[in-house]
C-alpha atoms as a PDB file:
ATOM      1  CA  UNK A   1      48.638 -35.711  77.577  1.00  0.00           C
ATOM      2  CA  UNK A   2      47.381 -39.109  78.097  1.00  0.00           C
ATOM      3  CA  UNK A   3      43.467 -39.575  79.241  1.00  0.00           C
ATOM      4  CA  UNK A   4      43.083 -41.242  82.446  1.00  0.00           C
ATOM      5  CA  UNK A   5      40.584 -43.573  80.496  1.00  0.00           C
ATOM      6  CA  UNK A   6      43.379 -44.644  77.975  1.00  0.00           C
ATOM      7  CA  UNK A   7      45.503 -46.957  79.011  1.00  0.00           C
ATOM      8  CA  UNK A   8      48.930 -48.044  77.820  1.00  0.00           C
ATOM      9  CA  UNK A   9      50.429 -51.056  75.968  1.00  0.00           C
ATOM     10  CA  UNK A  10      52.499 -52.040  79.427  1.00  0.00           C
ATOM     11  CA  UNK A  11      49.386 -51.579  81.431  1.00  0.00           C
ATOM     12  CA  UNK A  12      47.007 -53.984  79.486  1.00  0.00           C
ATOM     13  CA  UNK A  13      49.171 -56.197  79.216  1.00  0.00           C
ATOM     14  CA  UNK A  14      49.760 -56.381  83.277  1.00  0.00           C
ATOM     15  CA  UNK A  15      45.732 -56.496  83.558  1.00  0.00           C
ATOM     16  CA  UNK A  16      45.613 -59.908  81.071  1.00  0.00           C
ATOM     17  CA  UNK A  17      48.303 -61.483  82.525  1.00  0.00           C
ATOM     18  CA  UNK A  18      46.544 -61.005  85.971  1.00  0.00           C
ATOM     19  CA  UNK A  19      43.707 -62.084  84.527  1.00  0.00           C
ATOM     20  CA  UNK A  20      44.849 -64.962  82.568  1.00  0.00           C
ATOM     21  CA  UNK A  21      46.791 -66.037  85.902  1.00  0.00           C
ATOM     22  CA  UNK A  22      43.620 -66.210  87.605  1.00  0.00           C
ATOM     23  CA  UNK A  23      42.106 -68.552  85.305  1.00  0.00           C
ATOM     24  CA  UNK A  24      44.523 -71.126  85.804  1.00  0.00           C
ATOM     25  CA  UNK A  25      46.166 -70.636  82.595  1.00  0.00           C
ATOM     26  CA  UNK A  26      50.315 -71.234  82.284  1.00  0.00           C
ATOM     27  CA  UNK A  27      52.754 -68.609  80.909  1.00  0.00           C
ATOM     28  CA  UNK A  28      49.699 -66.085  81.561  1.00  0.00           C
ATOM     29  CA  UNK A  29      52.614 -63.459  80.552  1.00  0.00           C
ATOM     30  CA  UNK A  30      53.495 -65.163  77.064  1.00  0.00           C
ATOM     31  CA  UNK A  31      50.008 -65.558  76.070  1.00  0.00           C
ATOM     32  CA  UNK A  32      49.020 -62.046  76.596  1.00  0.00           C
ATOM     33  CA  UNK A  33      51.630 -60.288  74.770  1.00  0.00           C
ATOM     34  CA  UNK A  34      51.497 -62.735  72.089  1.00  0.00           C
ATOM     35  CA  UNK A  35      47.349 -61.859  71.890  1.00  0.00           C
ATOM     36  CA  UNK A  36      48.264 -58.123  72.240  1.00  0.00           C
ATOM     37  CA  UNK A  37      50.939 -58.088  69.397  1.00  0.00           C
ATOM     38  CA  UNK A  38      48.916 -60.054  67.524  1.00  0.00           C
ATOM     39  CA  UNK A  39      45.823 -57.769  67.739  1.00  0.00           C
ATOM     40  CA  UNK A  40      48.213 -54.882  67.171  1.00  0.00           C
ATOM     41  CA  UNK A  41      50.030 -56.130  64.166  1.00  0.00           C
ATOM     42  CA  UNK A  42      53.460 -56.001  66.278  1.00  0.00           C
ATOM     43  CA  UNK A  43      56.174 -58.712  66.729  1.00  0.00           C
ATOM     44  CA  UNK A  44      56.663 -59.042  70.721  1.00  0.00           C
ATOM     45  CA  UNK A  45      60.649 -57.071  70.575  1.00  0.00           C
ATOM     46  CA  UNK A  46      58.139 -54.263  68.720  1.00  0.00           C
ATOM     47  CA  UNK A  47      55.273 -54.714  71.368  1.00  0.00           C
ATOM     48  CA  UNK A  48      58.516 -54.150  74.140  1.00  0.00           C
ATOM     49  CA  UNK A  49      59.194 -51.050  72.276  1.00  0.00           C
ATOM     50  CA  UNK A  50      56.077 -49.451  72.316  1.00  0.00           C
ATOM     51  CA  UNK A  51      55.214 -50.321  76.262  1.00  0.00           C
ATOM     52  CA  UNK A  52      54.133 -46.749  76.907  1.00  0.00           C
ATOM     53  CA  UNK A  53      52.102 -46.043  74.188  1.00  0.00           C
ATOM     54  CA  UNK A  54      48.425 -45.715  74.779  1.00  0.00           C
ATOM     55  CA  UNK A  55      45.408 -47.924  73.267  1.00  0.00           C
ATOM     56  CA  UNK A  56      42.656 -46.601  71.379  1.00  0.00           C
ATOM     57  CA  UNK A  57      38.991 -48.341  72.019  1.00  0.00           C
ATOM     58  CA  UNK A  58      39.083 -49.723  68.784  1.00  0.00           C
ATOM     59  CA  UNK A  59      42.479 -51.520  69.363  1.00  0.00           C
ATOM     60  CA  UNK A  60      40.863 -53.010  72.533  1.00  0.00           C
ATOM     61  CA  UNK A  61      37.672 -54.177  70.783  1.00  0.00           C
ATOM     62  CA  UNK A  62      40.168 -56.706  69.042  1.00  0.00           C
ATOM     63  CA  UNK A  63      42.068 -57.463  72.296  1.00  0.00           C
ATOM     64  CA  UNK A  64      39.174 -58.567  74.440  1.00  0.00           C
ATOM     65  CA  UNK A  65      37.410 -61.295  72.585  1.00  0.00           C
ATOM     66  CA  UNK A  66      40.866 -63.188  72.352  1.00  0.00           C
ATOM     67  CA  UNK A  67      41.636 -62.350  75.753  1.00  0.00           C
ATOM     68  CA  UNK A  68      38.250 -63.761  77.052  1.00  0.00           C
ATOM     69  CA  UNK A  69      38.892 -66.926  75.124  1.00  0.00           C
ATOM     70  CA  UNK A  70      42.353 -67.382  76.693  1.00  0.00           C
ATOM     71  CA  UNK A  71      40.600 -67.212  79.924  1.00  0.00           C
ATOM     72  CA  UNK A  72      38.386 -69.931  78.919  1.00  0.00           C
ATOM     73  CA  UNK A  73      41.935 -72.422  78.310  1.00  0.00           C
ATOM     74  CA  UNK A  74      41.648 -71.979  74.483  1.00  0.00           C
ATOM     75  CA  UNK A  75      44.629 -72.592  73.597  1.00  0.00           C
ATOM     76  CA  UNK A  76      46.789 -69.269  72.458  1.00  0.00           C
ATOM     77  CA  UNK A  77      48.010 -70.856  69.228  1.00  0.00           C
ATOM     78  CA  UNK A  78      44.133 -71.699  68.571  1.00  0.00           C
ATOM     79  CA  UNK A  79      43.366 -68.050  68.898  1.00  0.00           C
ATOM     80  CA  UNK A  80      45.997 -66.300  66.935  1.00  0.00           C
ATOM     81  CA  UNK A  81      45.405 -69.100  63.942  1.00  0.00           C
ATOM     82  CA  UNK A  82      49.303 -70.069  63.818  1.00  0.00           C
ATOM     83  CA  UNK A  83      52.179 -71.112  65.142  1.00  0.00           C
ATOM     84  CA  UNK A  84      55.994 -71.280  63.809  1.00  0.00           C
ATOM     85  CA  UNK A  85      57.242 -75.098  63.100  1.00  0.00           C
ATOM     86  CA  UNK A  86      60.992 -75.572  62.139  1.00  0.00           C
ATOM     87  CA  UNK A  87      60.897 -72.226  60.242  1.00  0.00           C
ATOM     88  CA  UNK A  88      57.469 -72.458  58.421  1.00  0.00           C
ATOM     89  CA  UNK A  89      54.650 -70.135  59.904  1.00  0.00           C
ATOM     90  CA  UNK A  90      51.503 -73.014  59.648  1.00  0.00           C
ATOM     91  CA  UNK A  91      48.003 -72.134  60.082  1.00  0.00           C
ATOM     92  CA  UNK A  92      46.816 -74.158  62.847  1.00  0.00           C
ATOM     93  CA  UNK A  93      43.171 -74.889  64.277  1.00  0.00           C
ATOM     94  CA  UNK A  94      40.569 -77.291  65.631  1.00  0.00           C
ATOM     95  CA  UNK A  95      40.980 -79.361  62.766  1.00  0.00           C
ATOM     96  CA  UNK A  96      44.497 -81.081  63.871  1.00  0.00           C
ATOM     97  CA  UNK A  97      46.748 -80.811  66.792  1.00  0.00           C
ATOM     98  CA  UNK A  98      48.779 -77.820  67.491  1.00  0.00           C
ATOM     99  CA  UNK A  99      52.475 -78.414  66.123  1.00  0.00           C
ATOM    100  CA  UNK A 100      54.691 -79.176  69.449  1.00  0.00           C
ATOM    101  CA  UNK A 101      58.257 -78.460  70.834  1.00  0.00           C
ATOM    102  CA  UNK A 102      59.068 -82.130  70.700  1.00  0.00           C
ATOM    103  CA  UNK A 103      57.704 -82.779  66.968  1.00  0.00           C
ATOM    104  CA  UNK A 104      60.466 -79.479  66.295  1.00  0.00           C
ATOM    105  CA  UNK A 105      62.822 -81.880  68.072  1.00  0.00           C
ATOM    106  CA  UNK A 106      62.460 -84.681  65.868  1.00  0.00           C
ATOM    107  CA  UNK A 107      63.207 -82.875  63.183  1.00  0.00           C
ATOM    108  CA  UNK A 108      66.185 -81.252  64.079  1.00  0.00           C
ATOM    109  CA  UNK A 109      67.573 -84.639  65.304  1.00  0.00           C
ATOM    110  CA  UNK A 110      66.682 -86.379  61.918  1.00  0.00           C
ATOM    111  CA  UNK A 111      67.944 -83.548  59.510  1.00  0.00           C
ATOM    112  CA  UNK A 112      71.059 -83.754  62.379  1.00  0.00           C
ATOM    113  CA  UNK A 113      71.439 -87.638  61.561  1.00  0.00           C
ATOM    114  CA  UNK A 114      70.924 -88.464  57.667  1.00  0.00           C
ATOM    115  CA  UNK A 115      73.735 -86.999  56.037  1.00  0.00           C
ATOM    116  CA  UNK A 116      72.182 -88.108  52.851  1.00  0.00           C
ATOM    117  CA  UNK A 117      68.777 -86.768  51.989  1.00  0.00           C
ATOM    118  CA  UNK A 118      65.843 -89.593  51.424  1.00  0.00           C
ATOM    119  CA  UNK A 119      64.501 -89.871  48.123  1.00  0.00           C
ATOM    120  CA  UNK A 120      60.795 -90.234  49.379  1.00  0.00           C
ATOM    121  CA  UNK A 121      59.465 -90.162  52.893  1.00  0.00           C
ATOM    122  CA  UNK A 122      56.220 -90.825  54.250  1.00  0.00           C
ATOM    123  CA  UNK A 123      54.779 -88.943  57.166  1.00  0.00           C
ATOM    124  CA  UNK A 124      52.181 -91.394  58.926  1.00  0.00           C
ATOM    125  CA  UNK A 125      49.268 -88.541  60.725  1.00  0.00           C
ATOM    126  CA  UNK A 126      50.102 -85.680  58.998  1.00  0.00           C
ATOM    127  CA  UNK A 127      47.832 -83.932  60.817  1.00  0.00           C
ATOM    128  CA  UNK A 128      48.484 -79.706  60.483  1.00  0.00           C
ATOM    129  CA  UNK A 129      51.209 -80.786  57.625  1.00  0.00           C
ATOM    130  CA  UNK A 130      53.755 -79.896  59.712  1.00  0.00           C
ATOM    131  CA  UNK A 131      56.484 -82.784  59.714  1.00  0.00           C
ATOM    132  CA  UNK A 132      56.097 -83.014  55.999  1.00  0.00           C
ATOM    133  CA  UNK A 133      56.129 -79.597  55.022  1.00  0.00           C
ATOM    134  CA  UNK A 134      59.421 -79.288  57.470  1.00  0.00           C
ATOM    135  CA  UNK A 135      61.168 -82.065  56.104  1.00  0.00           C
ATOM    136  CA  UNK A 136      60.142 -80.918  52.339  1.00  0.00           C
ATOM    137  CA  UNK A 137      61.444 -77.850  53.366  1.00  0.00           C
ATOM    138  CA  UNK A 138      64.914 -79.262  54.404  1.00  0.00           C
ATOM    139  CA  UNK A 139      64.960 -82.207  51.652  1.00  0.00           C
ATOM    140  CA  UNK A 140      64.183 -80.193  48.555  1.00  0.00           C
ATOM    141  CA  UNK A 141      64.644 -83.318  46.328  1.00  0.00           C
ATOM    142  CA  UNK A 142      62.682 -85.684  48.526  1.00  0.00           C
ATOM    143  CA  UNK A 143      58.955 -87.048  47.482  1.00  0.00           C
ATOM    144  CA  UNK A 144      56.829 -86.554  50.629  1.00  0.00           C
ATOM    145  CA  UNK A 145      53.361 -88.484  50.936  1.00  0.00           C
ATOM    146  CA  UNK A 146      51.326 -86.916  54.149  1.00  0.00           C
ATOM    147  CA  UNK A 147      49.215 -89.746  55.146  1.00  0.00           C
ATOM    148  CA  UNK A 148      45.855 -88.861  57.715  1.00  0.00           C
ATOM    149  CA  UNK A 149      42.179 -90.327  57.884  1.00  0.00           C
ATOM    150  CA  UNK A 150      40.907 -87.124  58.600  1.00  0.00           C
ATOM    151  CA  UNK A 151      39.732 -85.037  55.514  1.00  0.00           C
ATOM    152  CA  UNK A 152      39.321 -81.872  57.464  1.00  0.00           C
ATOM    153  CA  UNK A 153      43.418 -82.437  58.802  1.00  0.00           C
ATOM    154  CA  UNK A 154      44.278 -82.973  55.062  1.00  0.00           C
ATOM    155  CA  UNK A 155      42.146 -79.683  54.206  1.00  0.00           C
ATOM    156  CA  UNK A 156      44.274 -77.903  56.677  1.00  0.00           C
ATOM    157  CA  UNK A 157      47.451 -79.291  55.539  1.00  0.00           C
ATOM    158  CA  UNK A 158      46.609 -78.570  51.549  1.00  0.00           C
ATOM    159  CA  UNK A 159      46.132 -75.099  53.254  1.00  0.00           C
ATOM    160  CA  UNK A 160      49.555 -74.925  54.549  1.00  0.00           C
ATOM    161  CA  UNK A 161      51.467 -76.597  51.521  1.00  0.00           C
ATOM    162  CA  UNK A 162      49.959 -73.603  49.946  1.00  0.00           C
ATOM    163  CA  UNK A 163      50.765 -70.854  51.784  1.00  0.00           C
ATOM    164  CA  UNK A 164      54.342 -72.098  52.789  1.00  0.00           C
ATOM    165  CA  UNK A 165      55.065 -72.489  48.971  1.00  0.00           C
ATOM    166  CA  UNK A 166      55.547 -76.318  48.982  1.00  0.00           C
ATOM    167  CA  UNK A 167      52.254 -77.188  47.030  1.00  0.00           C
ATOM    168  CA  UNK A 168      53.914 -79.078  44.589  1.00  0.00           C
ATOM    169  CA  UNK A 169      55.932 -80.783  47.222  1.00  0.00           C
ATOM    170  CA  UNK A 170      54.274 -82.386  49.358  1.00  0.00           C
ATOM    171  CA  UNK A 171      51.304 -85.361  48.374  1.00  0.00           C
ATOM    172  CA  UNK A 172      48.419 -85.594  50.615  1.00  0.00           C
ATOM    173  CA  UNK A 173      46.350 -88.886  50.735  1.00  0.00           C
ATOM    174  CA  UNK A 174      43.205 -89.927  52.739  1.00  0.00           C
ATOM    175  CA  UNK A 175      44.313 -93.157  54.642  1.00  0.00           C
ATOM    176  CA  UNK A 176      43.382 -95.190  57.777  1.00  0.00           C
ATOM    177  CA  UNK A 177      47.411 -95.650  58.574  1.00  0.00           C
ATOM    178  CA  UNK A 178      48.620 -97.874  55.891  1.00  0.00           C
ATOM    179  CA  UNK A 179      45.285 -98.839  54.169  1.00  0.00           C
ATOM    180  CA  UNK A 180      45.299 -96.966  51.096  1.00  0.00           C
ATOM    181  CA  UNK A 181      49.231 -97.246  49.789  1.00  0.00           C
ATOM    182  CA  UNK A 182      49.821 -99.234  47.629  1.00  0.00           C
ATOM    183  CA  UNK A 183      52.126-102.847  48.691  1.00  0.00           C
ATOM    184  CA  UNK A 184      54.902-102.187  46.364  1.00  0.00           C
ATOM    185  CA  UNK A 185      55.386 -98.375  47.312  1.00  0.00           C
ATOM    186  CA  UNK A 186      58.643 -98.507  49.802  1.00  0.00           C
ATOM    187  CA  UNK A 187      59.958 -95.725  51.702  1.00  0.00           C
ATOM    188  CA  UNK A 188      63.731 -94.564  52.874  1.00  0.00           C
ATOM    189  CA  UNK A 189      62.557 -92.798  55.888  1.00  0.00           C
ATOM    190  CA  UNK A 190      58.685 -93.010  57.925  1.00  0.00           C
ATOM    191  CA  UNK A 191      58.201 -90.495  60.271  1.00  0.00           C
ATOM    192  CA  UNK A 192      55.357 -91.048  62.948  1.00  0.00           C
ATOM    193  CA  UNK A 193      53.493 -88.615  65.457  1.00  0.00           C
ATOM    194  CA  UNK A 194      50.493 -90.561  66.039  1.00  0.00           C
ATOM    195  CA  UNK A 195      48.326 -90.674  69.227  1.00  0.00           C
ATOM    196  CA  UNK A 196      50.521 -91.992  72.203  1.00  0.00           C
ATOM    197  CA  UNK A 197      48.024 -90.767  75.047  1.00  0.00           C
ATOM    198  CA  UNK A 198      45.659 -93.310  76.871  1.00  0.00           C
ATOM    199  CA  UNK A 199      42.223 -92.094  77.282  1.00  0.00           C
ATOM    200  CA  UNK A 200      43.096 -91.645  81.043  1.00  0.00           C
ATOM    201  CA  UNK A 201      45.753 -89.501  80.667  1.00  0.00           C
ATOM    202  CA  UNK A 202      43.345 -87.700  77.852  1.00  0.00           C
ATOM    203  CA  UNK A 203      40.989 -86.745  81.225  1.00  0.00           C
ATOM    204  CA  UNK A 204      43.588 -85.929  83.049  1.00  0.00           C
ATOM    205  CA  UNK A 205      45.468 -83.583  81.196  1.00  0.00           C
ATOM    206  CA  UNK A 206      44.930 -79.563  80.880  1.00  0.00           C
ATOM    207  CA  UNK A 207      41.785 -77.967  79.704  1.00  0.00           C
ATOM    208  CA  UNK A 208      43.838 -76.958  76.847  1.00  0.00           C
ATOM    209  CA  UNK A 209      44.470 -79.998  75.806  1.00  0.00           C
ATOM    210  CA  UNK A 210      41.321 -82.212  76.335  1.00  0.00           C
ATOM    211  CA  UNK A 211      38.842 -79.250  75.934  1.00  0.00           C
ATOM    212  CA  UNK A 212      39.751 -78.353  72.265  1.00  0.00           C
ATOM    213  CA  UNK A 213      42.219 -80.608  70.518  1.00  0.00           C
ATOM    214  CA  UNK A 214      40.909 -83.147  68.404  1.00  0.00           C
ATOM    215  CA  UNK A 215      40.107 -85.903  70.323  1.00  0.00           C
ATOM    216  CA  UNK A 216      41.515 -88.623  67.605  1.00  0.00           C
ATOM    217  CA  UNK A 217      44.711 -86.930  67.695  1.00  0.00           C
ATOM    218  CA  UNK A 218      45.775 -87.650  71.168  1.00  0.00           C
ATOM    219  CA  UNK A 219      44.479 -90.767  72.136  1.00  0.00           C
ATOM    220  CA  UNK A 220      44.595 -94.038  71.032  1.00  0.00           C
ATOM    221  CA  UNK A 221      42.141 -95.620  73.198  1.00  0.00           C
ATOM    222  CA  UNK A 222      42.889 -97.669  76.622  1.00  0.00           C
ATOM    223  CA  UNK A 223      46.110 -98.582  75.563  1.00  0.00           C
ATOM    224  CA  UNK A 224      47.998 -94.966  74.368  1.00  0.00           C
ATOM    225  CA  UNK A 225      50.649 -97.538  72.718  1.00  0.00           C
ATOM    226  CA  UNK A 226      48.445 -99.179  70.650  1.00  0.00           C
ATOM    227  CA  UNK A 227      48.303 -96.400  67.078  1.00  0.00           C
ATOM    228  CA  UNK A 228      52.155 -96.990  67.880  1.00  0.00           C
ATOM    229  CA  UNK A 229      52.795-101.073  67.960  1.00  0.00           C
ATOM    230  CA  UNK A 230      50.468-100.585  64.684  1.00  0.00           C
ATOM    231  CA  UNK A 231      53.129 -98.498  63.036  1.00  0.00           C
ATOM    232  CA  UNK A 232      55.894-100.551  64.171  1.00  0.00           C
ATOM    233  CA  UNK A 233      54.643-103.545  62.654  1.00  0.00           C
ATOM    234  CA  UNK A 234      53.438-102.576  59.332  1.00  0.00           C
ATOM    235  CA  UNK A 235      56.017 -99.936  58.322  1.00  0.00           C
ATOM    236  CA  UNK A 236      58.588-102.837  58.539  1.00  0.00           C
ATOM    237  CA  UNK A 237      56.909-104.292  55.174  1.00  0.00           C
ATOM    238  CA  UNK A 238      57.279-100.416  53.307  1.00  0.00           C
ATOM    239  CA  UNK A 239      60.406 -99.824  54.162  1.00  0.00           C
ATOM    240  CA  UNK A 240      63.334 -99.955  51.625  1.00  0.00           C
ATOM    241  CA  UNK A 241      66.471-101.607  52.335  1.00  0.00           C
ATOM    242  CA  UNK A 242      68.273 -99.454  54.901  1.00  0.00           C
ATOM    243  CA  UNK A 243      65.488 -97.600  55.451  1.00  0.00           C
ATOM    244  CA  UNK A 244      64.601 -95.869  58.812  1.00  0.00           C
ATOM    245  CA  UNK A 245      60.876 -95.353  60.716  1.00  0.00           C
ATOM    246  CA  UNK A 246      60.972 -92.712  63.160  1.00  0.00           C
ATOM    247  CA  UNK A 247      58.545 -92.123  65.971  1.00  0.00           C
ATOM    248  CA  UNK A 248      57.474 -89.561  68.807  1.00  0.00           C
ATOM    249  CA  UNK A 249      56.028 -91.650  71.593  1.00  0.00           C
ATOM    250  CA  UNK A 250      54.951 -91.334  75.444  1.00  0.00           C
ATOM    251  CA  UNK A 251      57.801 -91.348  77.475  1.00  0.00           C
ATOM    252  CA  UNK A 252      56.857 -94.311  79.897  1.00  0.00           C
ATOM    253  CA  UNK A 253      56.250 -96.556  76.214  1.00  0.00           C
ATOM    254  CA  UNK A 254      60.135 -97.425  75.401  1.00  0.00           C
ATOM    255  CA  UNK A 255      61.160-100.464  76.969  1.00  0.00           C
ATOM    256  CA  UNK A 256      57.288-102.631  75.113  1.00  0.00           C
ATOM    257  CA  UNK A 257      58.390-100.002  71.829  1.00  0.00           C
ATOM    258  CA  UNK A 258      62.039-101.794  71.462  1.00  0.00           C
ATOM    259  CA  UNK A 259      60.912-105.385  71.857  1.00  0.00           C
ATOM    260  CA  UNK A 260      58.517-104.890  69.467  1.00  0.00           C
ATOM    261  CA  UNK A 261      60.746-103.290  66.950  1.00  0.00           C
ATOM    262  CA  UNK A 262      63.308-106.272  67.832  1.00  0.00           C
ATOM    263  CA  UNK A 263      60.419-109.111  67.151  1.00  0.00           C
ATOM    264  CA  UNK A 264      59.321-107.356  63.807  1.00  0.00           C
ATOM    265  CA  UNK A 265      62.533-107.645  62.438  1.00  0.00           C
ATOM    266  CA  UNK A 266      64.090-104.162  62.455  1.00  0.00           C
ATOM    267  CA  UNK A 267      67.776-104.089  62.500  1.00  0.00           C
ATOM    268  CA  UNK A 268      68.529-101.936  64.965  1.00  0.00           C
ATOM    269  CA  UNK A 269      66.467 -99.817  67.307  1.00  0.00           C
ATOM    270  CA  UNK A 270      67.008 -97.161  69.887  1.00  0.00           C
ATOM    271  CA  UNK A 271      65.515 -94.191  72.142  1.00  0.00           C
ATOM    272  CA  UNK A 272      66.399 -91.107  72.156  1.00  0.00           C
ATOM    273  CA  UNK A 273      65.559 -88.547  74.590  1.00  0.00           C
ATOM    274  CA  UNK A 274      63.854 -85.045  73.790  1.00  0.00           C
ATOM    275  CA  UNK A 275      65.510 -81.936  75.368  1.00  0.00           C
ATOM    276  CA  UNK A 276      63.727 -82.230  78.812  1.00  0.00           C
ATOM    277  CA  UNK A 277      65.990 -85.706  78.931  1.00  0.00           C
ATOM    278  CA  UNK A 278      62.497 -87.987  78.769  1.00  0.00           C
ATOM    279  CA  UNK A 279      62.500 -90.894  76.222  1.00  0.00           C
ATOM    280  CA  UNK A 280      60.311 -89.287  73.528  1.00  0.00           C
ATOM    281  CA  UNK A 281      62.040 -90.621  69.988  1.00  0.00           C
ATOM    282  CA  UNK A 282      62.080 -94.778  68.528  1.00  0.00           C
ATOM    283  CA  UNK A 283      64.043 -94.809  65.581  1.00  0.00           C
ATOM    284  CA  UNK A 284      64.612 -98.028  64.186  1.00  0.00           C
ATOM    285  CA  UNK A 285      66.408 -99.123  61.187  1.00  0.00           C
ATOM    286  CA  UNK A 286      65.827-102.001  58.647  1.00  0.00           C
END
């Protein structure tokens, strides 16, 4: 018979999602089973499956740090240490921004698009690793160069090459943008995820967000466009004939993005629009 004092896997999670909801925090629900899996060494269908089972003291010692930290707008991925990108299970934290939905997006619609895999591709901001390990992963034959000026991002990245098996696949380099490749080195596809947030919206945006990602990683000063006319402009000269430089942007950035691409002598450019139907994607073509 159960003791009054233990309570089941159902009722904690009820109590953290109350709790979470009270701090403000979204999908209060989401984070606390993911937190109580997590601490539990369960998947979330196996958490469902055990809803009536009680917890010991000791499994609750684990529960309530990360439960507290929640409450303070950490953000969940932060907490656990990872998050799933296009099929790869990446260690994520402090050091680089946490993989998104619409970074997933670009990748399906570029893997969706070339029919014929690029021989090398550059990915501008690598960040966590996660667009080049991806499109490693789905372009075994590729050469992929992950580009960052952060050493502590590249750490993190090495980290993940590592552990997703694609060590040997992937080439990490120190660089300010385009400073430290080499003139001659052209690329068949650029992919771009740079900082596309003003340093307005930066303030304005959730605690999340602006309280613990890396500040360099989201904003690109007064002007949130600026990291991206950069990119548009110089990737033109290491591009290869034919070759394509795609971008995630702010969705109020198109109509400056295309003109630009247009007066730097890409062939063609468009937008294309992420799966909540905002303008989030410039690809343009040489």
């Amino acid at each position: 018979m159960t003791s009054d004092l233990m309570l089941t896997v159902l009722e904690i999670i009820k109590r953290t999602t109350e709790f979470l909801e009270k701090r403000g925090v979204e999908g209060s629900r989401l984070s606390a089973e993911l937190m109580i899996g997590h601490a539990l060494g369960l998947k979330r269908m196996q958490l469902y499956l055990q809803f009536e089972r009680p917890l010991t003291e000791p499994e609750l010692v684990k529960i309530r740090p990360m439960v507290k930290r929640r409450g303070n707008r950490e953000p969940v991925q932060y907490i656990l240490g990872e998050t799933e990108f296009s099929g790869l299970m990446l260690k994520v934290d402090r050091r680089a921004l946490i993989p998104r939905l619409e970074t997933e997006r670009l990748i399906e619609l570029l893997t969706q698009r070339l029919t014929q895999a690029p021989a090398n591709i550059l990915d501008l901001g690598t960040g966590s690793g996660a667009i080049a390990l991806a499109l490693a992963k789905a372009w075994p034959a590729a050469a992929v160069v992950g580009l960052d000026n952060s050493a502590e991002a590249l750490a993190l990245a090495r980290e993940n090459a590592e552990s997703c098996g694609l060590a040997g696949r992937v080439t990490f380099v120190l660089s300010d943008w385009f400073t430290n490749l080499e003139a001659a080195v052209k690329f068949q596809l650029i992919v771009a995820n740079p900082p596309y947030l003003s340093d307005d919206e930066v303030r304005s945006a959730q605690p999340e967000v602006k309280d613990f990602e890396p500040p360099a990683a989201l904003s690109a000063g007064s002007n949130g466009a600026a990291a991206l006319e950069k990119i548009i402009r110089e990737a033109r000269l290491h591009l290869a004939a034919g070759g394509l430089l795609a971008c995630e942007t702010g969705t109020a950035q198109h109509q400056q993005l295309l003109q630009l691409a247009a007066s730097a002598g890409y062939g063609r450019a468009e937008s294309l629009r992420d799966l909540a139907g905002r303008e989030r994607y410039l690809l343009a073509l040489v």
